[in-house]
C-alpha atoms as a PDB file:
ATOM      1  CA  UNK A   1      92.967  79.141 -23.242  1.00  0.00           C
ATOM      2  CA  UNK A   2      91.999  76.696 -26.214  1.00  0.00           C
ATOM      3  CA  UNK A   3      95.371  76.298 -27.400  1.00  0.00           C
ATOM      4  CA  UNK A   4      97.037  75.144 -23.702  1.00  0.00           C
ATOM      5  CA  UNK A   5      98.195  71.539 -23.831  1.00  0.00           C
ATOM      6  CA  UNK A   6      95.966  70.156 -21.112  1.00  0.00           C
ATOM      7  CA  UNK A   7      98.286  67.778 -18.710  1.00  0.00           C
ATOM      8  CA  UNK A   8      95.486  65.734 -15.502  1.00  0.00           C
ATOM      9  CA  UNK A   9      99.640  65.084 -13.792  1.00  0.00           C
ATOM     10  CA  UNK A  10     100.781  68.402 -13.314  1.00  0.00           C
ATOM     11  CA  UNK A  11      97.277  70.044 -13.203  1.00  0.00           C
ATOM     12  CA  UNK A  12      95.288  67.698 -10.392  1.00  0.00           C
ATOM     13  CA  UNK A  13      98.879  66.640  -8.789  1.00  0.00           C
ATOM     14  CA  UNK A  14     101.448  68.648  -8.403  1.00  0.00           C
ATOM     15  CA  UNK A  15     100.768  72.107  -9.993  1.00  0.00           C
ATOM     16  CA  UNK A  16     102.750  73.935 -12.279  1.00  0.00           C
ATOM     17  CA  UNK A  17     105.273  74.795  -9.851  1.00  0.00           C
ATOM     18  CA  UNK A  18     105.704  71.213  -8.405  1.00  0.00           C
ATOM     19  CA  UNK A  19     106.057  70.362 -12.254  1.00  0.00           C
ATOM     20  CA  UNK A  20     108.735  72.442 -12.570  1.00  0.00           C
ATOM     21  CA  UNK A  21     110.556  71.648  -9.197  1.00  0.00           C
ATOM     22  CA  UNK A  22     110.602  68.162 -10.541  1.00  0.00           C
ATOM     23  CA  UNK A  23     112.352  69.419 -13.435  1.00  0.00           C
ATOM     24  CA  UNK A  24     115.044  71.592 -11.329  1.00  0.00           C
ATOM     25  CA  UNK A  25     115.452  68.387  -8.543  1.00  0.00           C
ATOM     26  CA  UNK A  26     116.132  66.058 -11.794  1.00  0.00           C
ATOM     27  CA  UNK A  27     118.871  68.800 -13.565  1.00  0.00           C
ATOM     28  CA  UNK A  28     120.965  68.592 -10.296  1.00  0.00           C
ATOM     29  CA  UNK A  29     120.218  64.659  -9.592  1.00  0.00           C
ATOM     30  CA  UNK A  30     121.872  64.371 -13.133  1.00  0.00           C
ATOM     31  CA  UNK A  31     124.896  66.774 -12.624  1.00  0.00           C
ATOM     32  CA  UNK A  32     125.365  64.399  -9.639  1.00  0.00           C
ATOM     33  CA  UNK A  33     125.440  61.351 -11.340  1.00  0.00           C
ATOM     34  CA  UNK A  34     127.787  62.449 -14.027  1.00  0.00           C
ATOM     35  CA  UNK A  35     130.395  63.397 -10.940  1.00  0.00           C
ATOM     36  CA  UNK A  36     129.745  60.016  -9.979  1.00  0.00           C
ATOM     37  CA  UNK A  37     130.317  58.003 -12.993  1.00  0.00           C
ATOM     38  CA  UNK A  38     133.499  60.208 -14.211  1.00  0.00           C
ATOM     39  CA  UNK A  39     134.327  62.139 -11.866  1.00  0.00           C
ATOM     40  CA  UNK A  40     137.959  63.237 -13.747  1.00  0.00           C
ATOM     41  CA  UNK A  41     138.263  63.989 -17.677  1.00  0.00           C
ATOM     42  CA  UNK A  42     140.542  62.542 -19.830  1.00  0.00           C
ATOM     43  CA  UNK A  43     143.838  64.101 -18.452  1.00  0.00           C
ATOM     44  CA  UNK A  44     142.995  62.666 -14.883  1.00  0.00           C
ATOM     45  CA  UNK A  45     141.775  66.156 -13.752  1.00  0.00           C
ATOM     46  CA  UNK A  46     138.651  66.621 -11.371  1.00  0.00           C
ATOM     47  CA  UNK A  47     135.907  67.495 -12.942  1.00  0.00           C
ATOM     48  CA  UNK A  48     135.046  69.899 -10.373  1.00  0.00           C
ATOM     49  CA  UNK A  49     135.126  73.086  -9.771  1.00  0.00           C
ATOM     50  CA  UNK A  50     139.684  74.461  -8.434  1.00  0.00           C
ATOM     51  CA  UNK A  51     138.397  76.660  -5.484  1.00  0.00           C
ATOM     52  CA  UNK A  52     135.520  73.565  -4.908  1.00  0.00           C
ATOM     53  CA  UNK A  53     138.392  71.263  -5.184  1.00  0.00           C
ATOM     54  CA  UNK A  54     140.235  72.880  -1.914  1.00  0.00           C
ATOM     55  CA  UNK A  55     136.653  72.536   0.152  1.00  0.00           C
ATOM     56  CA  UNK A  56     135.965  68.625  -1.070  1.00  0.00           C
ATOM     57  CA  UNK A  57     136.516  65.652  -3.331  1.00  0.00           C
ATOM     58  CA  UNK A  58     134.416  65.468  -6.303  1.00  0.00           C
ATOM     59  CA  UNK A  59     132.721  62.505  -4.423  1.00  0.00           C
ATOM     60  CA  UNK A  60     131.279  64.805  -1.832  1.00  0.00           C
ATOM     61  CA  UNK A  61     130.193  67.197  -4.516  1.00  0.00           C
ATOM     62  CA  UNK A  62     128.869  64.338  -6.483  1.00  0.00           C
ATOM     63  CA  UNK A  63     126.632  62.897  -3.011  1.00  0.00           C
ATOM     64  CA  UNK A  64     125.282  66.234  -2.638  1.00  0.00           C
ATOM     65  CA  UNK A  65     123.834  66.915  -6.185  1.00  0.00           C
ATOM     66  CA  UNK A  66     122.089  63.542  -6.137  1.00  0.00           C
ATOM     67  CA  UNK A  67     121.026  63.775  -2.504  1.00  0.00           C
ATOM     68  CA  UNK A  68     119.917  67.606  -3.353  1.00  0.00           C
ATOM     69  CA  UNK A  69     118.151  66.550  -6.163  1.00  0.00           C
ATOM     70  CA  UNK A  70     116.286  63.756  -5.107  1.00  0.00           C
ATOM     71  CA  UNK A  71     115.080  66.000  -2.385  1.00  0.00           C
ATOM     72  CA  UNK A  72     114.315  68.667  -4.031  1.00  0.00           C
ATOM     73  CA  UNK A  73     111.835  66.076  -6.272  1.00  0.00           C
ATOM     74  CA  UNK A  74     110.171  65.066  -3.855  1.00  0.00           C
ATOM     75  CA  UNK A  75     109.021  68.591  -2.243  1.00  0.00           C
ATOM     76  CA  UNK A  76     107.411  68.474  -5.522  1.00  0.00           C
ATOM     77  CA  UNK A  77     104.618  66.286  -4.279  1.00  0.00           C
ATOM     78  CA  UNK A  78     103.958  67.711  -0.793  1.00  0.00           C
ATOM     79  CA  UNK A  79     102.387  70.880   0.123  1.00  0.00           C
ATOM     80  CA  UNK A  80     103.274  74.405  -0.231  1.00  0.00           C
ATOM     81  CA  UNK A  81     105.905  74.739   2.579  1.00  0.00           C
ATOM     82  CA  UNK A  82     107.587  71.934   1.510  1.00  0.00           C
ATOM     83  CA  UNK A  83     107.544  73.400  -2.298  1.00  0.00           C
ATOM     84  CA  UNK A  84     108.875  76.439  -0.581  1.00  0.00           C
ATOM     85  CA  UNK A  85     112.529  74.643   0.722  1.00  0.00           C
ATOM     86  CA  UNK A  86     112.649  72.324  -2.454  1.00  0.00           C
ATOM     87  CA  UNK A  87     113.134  75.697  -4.178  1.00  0.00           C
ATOM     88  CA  UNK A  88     115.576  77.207  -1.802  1.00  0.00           C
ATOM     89  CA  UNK A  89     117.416  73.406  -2.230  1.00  0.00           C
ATOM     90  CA  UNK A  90     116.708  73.751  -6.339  1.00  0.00           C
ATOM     91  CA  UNK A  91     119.045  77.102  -6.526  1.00  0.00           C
ATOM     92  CA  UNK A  92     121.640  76.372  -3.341  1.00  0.00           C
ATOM     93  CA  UNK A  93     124.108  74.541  -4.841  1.00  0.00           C
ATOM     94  CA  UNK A  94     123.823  75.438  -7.897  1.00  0.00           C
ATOM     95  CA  UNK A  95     124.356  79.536  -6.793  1.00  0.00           C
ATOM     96  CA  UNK A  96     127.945  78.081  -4.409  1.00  0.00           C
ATOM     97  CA  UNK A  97     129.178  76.286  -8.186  1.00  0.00           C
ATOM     98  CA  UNK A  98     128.235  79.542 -10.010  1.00  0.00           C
ATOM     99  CA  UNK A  99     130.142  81.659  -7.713  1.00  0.00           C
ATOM    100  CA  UNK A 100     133.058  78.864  -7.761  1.00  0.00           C
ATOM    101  CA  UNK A 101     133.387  79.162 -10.931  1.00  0.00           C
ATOM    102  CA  UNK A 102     133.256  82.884 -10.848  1.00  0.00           C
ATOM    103  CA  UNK A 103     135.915  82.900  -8.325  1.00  0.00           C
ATOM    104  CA  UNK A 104     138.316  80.201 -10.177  1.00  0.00           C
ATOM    105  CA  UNK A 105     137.788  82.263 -13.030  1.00  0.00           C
ATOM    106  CA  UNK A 106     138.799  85.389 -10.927  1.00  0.00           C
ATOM    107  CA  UNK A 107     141.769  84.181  -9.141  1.00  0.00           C
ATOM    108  CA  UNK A 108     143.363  82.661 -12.966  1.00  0.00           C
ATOM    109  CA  UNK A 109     142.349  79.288 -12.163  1.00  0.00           C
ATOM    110  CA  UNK A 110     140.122  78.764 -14.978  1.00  0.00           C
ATOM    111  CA  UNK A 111     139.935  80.346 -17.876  1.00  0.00           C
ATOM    112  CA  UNK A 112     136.413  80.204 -19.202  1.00  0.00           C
ATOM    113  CA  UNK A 113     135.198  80.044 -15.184  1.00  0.00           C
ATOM    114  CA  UNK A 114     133.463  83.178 -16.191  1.00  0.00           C
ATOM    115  CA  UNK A 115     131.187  81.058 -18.980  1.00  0.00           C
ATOM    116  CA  UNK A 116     129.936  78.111 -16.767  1.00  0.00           C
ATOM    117  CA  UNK A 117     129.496  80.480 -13.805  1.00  0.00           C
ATOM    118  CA  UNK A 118     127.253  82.482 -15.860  1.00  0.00           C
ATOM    119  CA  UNK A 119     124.992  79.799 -16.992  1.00  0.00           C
ATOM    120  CA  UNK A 120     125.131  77.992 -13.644  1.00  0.00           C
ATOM    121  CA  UNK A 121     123.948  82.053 -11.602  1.00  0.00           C
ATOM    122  CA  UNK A 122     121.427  82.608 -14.693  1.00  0.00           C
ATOM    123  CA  UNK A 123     119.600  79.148 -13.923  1.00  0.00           C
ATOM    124  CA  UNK A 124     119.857  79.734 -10.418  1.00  0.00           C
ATOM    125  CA  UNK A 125     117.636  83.303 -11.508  1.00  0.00           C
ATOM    126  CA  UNK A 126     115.265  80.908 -13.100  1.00  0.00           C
ATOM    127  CA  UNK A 127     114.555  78.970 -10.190  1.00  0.00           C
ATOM    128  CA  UNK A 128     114.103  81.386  -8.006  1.00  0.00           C
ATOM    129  CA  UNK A 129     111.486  83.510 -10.796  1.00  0.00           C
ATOM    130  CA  UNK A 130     109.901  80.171 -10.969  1.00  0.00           C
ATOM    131  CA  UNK A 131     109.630  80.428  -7.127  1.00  0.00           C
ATOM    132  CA  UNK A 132     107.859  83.207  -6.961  1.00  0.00           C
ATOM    133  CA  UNK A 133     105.015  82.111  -9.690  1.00  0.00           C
ATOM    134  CA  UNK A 134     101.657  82.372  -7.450  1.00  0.00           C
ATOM    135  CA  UNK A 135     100.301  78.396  -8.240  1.00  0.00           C
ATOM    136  CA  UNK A 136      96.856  79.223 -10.250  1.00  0.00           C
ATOM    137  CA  UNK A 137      94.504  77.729  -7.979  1.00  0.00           C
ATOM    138  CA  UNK A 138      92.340  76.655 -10.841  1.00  0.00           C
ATOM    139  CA  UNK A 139      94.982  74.604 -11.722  1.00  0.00           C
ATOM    140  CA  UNK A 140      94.618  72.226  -8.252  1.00  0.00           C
ATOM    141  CA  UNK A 141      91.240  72.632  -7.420  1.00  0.00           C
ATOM    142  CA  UNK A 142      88.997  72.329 -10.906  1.00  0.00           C
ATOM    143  CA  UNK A 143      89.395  69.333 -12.725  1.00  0.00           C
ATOM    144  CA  UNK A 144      89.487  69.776 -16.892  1.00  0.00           C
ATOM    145  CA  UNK A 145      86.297  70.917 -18.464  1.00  0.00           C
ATOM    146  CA  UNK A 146      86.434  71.349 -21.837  1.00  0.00           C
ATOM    147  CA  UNK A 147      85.185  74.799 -23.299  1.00  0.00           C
ATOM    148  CA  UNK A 148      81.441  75.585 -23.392  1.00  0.00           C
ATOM    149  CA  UNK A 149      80.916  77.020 -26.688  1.00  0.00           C
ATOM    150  CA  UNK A 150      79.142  80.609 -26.073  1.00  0.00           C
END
């Protein structure tokens, strides 16, 4: 296609796919580090998730999106197997907080549970569509020719 922006990283590296594992390890490696740096608001309230609250401190919860993350980032630049787990890491945690929320929201616990829950399940469907993207293998194996004119 003419009109493709042409990218030598994600096309000779990491693929497509790997590309966009790096993008859902980094999302989660961010959540993370927002737990860490505040991990109450204003009021003194966690910033976590009421039926996540009962399981662990936001600490924990904060550990395990970095660790998750970083993990999942890496996977990006090994082979396919290991692109296979960084996706199943990519939509884990993500899926329990979507279903907290869902549950908090549920049980009366928090009132617009139902609206974070909903964005946190519908990226966790975007990770796992992304999953399932077969990696063009013209992508990895040809390097960039430009166009022969016909």
């Amino acid at each position: 296609m003419p009109h493709r922006i042409k990218s030598p990283f994600t096309r000779q590296r990491i693929g497509r796919r790997g590309a966009c594992l790096l993008i859902f390890g980094f999302i989660p490696f961010c959540i993370g580090g927002a737990l860490f740096v505040q991990p109450t608001d204003r009021t003194g309230h966690p910033r976590t998730i009421p039926i996540l609250e009962k399981i662990a401190p936001a600490e924990f919860w904060s550990g395990t999106w970095m660790v998750l993350g970083l993990i999942a980032m890496v996977c990006a630049f090994l082979g396919m197997e290991a692109k296979r787990r960084g996706y199943l890491i990519a939509y884990t945690l993500p899926l329990i907080w979507g279903a907290g929320y869902i549950v908090s929201w549920l049980l009366g616990w928090l009132v617009t549970g139902w609206i974070s829950g909903t964005v946190y399940l519908g990226y966790c469907l975007l990770v796992v569509v992304i999953a399932g993207w077969e990696e063009s293998p013209d992508l990895v194996t040809v390097p960039d020719q430009e166009e022969a004119p016909e």
